[in-house]
C-alpha atoms as a PDB file:
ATOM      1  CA  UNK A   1     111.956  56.438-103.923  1.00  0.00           C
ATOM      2  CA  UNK A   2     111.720  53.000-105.966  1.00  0.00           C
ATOM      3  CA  UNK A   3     111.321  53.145-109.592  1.00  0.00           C
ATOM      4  CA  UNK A   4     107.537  52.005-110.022  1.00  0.00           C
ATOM      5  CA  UNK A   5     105.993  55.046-107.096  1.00  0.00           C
ATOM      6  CA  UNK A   6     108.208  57.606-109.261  1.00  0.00           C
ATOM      7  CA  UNK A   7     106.202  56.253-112.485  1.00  0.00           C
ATOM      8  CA  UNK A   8     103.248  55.826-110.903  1.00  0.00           C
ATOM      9  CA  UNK A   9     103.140  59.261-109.821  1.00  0.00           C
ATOM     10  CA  UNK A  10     104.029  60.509-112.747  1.00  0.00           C
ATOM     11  CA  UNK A  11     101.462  59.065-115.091  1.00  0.00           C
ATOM     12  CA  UNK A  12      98.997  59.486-111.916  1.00  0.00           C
ATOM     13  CA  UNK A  13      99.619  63.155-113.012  1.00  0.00           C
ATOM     14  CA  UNK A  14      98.825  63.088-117.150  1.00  0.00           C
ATOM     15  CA  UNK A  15      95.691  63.403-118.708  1.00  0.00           C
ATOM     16  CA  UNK A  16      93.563  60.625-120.198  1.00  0.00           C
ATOM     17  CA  UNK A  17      94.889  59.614-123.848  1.00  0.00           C
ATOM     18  CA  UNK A  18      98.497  60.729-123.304  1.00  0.00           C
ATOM     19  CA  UNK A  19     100.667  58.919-125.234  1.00  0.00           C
ATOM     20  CA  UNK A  20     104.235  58.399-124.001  1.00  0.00           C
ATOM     21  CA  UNK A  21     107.214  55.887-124.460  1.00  0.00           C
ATOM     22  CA  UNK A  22     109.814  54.473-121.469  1.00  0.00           C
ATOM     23  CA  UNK A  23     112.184  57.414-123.063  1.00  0.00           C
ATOM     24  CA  UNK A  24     109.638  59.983-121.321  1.00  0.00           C
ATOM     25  CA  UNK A  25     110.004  58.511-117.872  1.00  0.00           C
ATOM     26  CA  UNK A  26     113.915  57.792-118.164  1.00  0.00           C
ATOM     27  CA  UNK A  27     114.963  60.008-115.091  1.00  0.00           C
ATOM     28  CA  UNK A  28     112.815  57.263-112.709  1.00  0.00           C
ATOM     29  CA  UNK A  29     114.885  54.544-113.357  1.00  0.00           C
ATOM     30  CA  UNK A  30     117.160  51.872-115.497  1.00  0.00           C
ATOM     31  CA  UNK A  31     115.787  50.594-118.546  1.00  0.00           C
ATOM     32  CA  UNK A  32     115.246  47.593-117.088  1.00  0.00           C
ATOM     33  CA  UNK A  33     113.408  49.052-114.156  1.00  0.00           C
ATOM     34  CA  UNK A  34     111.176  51.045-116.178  1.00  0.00           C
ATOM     35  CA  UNK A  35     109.879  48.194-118.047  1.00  0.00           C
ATOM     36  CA  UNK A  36     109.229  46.301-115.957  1.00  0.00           C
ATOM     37  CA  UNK A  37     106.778  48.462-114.467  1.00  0.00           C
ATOM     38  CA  UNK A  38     105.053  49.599-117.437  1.00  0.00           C
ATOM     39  CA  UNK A  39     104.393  45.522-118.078  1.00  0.00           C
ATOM     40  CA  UNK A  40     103.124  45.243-114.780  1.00  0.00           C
ATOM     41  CA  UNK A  41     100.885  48.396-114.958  1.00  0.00           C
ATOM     42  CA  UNK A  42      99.939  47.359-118.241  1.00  0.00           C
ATOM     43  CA  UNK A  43      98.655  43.859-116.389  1.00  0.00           C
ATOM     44  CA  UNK A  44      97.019  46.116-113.688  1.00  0.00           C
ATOM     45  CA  UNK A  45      94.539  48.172-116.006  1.00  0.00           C
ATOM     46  CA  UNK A  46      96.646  51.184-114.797  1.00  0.00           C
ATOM     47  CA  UNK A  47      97.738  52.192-118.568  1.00  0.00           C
ATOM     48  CA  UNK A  48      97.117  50.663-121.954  1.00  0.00           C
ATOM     49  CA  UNK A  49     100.008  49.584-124.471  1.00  0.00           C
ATOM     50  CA  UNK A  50      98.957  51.621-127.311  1.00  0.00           C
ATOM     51  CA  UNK A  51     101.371  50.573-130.288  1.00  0.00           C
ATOM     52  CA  UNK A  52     104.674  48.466-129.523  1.00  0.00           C
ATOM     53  CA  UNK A  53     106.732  51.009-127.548  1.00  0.00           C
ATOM     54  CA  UNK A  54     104.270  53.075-126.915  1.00  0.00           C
ATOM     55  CA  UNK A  55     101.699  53.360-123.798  1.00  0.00           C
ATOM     56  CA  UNK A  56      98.978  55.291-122.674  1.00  0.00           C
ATOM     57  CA  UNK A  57      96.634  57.082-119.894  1.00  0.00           C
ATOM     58  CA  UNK A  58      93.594  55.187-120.474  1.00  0.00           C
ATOM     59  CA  UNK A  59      90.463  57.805-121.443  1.00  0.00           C
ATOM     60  CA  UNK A  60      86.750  57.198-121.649  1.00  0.00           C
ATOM     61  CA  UNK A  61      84.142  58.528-122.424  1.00  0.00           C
ATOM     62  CA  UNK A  62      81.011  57.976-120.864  1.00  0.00           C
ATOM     63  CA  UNK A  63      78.787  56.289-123.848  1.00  0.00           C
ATOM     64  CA  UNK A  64      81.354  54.954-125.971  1.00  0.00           C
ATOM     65  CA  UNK A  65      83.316  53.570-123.516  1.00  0.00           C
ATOM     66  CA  UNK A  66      87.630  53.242-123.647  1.00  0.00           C
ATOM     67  CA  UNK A  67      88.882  55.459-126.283  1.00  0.00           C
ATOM     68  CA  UNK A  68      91.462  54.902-128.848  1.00  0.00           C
ATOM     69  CA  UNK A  69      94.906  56.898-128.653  1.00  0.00           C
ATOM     70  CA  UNK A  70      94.769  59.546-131.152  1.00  0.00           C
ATOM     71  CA  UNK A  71      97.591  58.957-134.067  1.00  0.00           C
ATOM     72  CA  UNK A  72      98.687  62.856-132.774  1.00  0.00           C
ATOM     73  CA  UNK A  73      99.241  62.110-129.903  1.00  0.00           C
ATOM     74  CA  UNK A  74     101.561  58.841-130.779  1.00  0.00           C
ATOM     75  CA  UNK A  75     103.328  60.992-133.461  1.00  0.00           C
ATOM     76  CA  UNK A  76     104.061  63.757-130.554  1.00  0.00           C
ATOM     77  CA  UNK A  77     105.625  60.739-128.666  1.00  0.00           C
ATOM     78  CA  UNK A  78     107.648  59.710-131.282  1.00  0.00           C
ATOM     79  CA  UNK A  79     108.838  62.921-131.627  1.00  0.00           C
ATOM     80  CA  UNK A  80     110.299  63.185-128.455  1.00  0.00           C
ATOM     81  CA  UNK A  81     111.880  59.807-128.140  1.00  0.00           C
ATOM     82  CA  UNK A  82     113.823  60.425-131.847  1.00  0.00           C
ATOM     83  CA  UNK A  83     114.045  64.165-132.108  1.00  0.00           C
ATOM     84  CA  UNK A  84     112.322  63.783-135.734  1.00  0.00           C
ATOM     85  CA  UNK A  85     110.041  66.055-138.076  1.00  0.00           C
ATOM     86  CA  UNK A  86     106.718  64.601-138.499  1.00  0.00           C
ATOM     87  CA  UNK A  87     104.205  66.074-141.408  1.00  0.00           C
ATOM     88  CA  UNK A  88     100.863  64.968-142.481  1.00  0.00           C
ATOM     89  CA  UNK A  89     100.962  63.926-145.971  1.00  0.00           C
ATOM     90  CA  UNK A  90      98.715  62.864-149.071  1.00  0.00           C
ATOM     91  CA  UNK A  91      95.450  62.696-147.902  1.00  0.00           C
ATOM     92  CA  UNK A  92      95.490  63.084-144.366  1.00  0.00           C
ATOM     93  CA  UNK A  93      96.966  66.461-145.180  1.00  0.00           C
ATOM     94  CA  UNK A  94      94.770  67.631-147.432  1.00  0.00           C
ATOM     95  CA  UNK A  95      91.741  66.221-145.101  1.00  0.00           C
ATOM     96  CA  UNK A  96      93.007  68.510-142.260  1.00  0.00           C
ATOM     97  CA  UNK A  97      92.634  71.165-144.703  1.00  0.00           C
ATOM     98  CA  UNK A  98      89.496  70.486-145.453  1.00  0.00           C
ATOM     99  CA  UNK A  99      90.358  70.421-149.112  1.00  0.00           C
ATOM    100  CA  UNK A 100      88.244  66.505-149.583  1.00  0.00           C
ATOM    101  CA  UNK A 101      85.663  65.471-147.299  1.00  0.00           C
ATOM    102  CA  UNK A 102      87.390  61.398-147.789  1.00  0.00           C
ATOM    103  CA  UNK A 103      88.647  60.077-144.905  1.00  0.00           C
ATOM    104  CA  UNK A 104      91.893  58.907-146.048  1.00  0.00           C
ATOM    105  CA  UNK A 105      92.133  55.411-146.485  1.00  0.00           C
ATOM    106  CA  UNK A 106      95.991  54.891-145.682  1.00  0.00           C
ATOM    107  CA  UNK A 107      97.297  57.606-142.585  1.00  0.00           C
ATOM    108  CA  UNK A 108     100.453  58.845-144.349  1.00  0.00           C
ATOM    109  CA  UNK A 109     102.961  61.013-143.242  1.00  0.00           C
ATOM    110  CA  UNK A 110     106.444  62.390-143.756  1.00  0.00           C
ATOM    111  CA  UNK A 111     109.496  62.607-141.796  1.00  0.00           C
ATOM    112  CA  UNK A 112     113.425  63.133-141.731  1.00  0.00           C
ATOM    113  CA  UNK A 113     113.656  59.657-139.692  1.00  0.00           C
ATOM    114  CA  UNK A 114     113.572  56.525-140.642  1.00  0.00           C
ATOM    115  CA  UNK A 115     110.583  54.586-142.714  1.00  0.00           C
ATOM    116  CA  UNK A 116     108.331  52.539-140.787  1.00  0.00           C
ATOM    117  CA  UNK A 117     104.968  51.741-139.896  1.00  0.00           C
ATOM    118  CA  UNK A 118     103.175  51.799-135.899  1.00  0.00           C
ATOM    119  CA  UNK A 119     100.009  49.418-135.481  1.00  0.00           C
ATOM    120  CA  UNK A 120      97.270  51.346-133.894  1.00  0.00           C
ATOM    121  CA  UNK A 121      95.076  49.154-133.378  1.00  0.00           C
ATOM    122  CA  UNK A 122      93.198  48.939-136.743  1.00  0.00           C
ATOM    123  CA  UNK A 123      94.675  51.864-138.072  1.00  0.00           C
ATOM    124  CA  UNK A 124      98.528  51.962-139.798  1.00  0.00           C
ATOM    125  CA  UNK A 125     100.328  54.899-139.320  1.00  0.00           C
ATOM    126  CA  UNK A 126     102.795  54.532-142.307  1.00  0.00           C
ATOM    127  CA  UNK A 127     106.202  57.208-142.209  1.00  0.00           C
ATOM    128  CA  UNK A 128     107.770  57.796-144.989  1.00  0.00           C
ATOM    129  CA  UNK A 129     111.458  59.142-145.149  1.00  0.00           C
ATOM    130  CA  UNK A 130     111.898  62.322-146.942  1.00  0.00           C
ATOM    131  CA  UNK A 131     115.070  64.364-147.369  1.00  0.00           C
ATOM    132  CA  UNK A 132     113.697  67.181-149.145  1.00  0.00           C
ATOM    133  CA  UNK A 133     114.835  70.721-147.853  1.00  0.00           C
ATOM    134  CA  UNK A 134     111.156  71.823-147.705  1.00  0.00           C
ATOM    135  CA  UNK A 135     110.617  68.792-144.872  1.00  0.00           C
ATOM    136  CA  UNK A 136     113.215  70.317-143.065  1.00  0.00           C
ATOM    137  CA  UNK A 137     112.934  74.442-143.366  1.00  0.00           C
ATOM    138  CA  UNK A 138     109.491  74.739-144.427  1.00  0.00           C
ATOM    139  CA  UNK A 139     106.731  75.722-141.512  1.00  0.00           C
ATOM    140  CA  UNK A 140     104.324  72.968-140.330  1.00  0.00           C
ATOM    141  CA  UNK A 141     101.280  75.054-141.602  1.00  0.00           C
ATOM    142  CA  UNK A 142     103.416  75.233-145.716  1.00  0.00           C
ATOM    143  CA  UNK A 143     104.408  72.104-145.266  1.00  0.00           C
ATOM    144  CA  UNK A 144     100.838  71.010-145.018  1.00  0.00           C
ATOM    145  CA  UNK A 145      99.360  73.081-147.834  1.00  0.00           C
ATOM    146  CA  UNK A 146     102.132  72.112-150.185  1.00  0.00           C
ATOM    147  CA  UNK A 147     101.417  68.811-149.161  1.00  0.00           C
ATOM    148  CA  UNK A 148      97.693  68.998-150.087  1.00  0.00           C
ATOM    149  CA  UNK A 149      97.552  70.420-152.729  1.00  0.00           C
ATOM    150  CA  UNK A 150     100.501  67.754-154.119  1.00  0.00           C
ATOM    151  CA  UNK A 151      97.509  65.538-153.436  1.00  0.00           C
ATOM    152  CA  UNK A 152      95.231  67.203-155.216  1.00  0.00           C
ATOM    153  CA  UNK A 153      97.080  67.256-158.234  1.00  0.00           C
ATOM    154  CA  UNK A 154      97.919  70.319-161.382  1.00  0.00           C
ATOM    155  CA  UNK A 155      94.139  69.829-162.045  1.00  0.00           C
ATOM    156  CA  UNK A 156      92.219  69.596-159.004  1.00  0.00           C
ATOM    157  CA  UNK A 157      94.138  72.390-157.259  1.00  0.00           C
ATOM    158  CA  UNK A 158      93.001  75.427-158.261  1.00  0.00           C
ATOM    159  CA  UNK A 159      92.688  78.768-156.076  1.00  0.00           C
ATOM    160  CA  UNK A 160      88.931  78.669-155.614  1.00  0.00           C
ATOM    161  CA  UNK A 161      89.510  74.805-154.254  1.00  0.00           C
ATOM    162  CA  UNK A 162      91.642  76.990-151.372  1.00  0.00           C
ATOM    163  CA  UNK A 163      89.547  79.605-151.028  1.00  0.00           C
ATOM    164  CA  UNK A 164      88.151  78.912-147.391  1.00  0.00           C
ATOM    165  CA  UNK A 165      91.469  79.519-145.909  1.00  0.00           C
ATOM    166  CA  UNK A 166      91.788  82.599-146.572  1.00  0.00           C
ATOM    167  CA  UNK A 167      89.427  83.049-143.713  1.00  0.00           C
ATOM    168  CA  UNK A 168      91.046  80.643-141.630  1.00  0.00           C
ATOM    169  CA  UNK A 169      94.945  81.034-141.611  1.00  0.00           C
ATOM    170  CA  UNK A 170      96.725  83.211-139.054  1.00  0.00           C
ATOM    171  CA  UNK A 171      98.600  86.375-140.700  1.00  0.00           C
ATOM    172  CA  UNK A 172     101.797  84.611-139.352  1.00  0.00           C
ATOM    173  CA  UNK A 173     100.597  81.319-141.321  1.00  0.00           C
ATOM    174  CA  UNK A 174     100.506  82.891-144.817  1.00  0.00           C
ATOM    175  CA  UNK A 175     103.321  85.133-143.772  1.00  0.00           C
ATOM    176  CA  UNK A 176     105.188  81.740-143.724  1.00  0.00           C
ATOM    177  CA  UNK A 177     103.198  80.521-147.119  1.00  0.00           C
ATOM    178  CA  UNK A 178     105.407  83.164-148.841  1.00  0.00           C
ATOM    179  CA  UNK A 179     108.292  82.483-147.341  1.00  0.00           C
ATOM    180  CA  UNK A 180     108.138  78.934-148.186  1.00  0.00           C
ATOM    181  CA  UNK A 181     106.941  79.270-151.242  1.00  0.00           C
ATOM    182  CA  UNK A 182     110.168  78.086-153.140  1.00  0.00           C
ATOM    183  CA  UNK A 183     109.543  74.799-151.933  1.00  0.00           C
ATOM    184  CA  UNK A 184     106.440  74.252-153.761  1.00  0.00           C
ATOM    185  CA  UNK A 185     106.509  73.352-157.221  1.00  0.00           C
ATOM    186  CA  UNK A 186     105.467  75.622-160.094  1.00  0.00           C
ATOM    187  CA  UNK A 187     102.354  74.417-160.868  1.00  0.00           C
ATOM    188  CA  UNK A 188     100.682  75.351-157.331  1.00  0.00           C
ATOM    189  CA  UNK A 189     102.482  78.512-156.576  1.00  0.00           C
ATOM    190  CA  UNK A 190      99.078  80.338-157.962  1.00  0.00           C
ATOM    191  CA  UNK A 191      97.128  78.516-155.299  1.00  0.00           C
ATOM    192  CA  UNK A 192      99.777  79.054-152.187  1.00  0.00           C
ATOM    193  CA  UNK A 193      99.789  82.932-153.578  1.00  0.00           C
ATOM    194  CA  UNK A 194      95.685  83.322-153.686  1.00  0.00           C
ATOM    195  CA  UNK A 195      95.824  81.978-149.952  1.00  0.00           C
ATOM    196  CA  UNK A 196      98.672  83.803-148.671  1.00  0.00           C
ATOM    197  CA  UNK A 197      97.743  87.436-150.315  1.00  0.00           C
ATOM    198  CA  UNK A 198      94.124  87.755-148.842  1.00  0.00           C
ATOM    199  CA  UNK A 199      94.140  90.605-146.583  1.00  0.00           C
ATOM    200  CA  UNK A 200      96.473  89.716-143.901  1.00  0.00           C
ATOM    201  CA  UNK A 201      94.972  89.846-140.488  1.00  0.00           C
ATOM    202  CA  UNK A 202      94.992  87.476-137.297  1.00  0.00           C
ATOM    203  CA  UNK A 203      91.936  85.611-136.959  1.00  0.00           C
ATOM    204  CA  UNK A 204      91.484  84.642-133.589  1.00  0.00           C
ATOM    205  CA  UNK A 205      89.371  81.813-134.139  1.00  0.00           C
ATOM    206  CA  UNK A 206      91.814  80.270-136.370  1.00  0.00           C
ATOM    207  CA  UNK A 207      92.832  77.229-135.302  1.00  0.00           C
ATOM    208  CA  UNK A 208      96.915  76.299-135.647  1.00  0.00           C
ATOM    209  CA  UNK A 209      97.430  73.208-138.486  1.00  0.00           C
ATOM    210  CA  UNK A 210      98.222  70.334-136.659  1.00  0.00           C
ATOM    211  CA  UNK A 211     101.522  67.909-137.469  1.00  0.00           C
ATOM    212  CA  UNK A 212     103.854  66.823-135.190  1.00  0.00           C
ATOM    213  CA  UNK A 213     106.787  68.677-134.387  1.00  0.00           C
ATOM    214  CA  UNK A 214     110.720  68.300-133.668  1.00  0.00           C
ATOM    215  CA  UNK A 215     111.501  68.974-130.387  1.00  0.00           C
ATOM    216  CA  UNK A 216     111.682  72.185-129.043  1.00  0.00           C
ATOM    217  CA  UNK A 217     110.840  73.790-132.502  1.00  0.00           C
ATOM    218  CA  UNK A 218     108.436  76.697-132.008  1.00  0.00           C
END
């Protein structure tokens, strides 16, 4: 079967707004074969370039019309095509906490890859290499809190600023808060401890912290 029914099908197949790179679709074809499809199905309407290298299902929505690729779901993408760590951090960390109401005015996050910045459309999704063993051992959901409350700052992060989630976080999440907790400097280890002592129990409404993850890591 040629090269361009393979992707066809394929994408045919995904839901609106997934994000994906010619990596994803490299068992239907040569390099060369692949994108040369994409361009033309880009041409066609059939998917959108969302960011250089990356493409997408288009999605609508029935008043607002086309929608945007979420910066998730082009992290997730990355992800796969380098094998990397992704992590919110700065603000859009401590926004998905729910620890400012800003909306961040720069989308930061960290990784074990290289530096660089992807163009979605008006928004900047800016990576910045870390080395740091807490990048690398830490869980996604410490990771994030850590990272938040860096944000925050000595002053601004004090236990009642976290108090929501001790309502919110899984037992397994602040299982892993105190497990990670060597990662996190001094001055916040009060704060990671009032979260991660509340009276562990599994919320089922408690949704998991999002950040993009390595491949195949749990």
């Amino acid at each position: 079967m040629k090269t361009s029914t393979l992707i066809r099908e394929f994408v045919a197949q995904a839901k609106p707004g997934w994000v994906f790179t010619p990596s994803d679709l490299a068992a239907f074809g040569s390099p060369y074969a692949i994108g040369m499809t994409l361009t033309r199905m880009v041409k066609a309407g059939e998917i959108d370039r969302a960011a250089r290298g990356f493409y997408n299902v288009p999605a609508h929505d029935p008043l607002i019309g086309k929608l945007a690729p979420s910066a998730n779901a082009v992290l997730e993408a990355l992800v796969r095509r380098d094998g990397v760590i992704i992590r919110p951090a700065g603000a859009v960390a401590a926004n998905q906490l729910r620890l400012t109401e800003q909306v961040p005015a720069r989308a930061v996050y960290d990784t074990d890859g290289a530096s660089r910045r992807i163009k979605l459309g008006k928004q900047v999704l800016e990576l910045r290499h870390r080395a740091g063993r807490a990048l690398r051992n830490a869980s996604a959901d410490s990771y994030l809190l850590i990272s938040a409350l860096d944000e925050l700052g000595p002053i601004h992060a004090q236990p009642d600023r976290v108090a929501h989630l001790r309502g919110t976080l899984s037992s397994d999440a602040r299982l892993g808060l105190l497990r990670d907790l060597t990662y996190a400097p001094a001055w916040m280890r009060p704060s990671i401890l009032y979260v991660a002592e509340a009276p562990l129990r599994q919320s089922p409404s408690s949704p998991r912290l999002t950040g993009a993850k390595r491949r195949g890591e749990q």
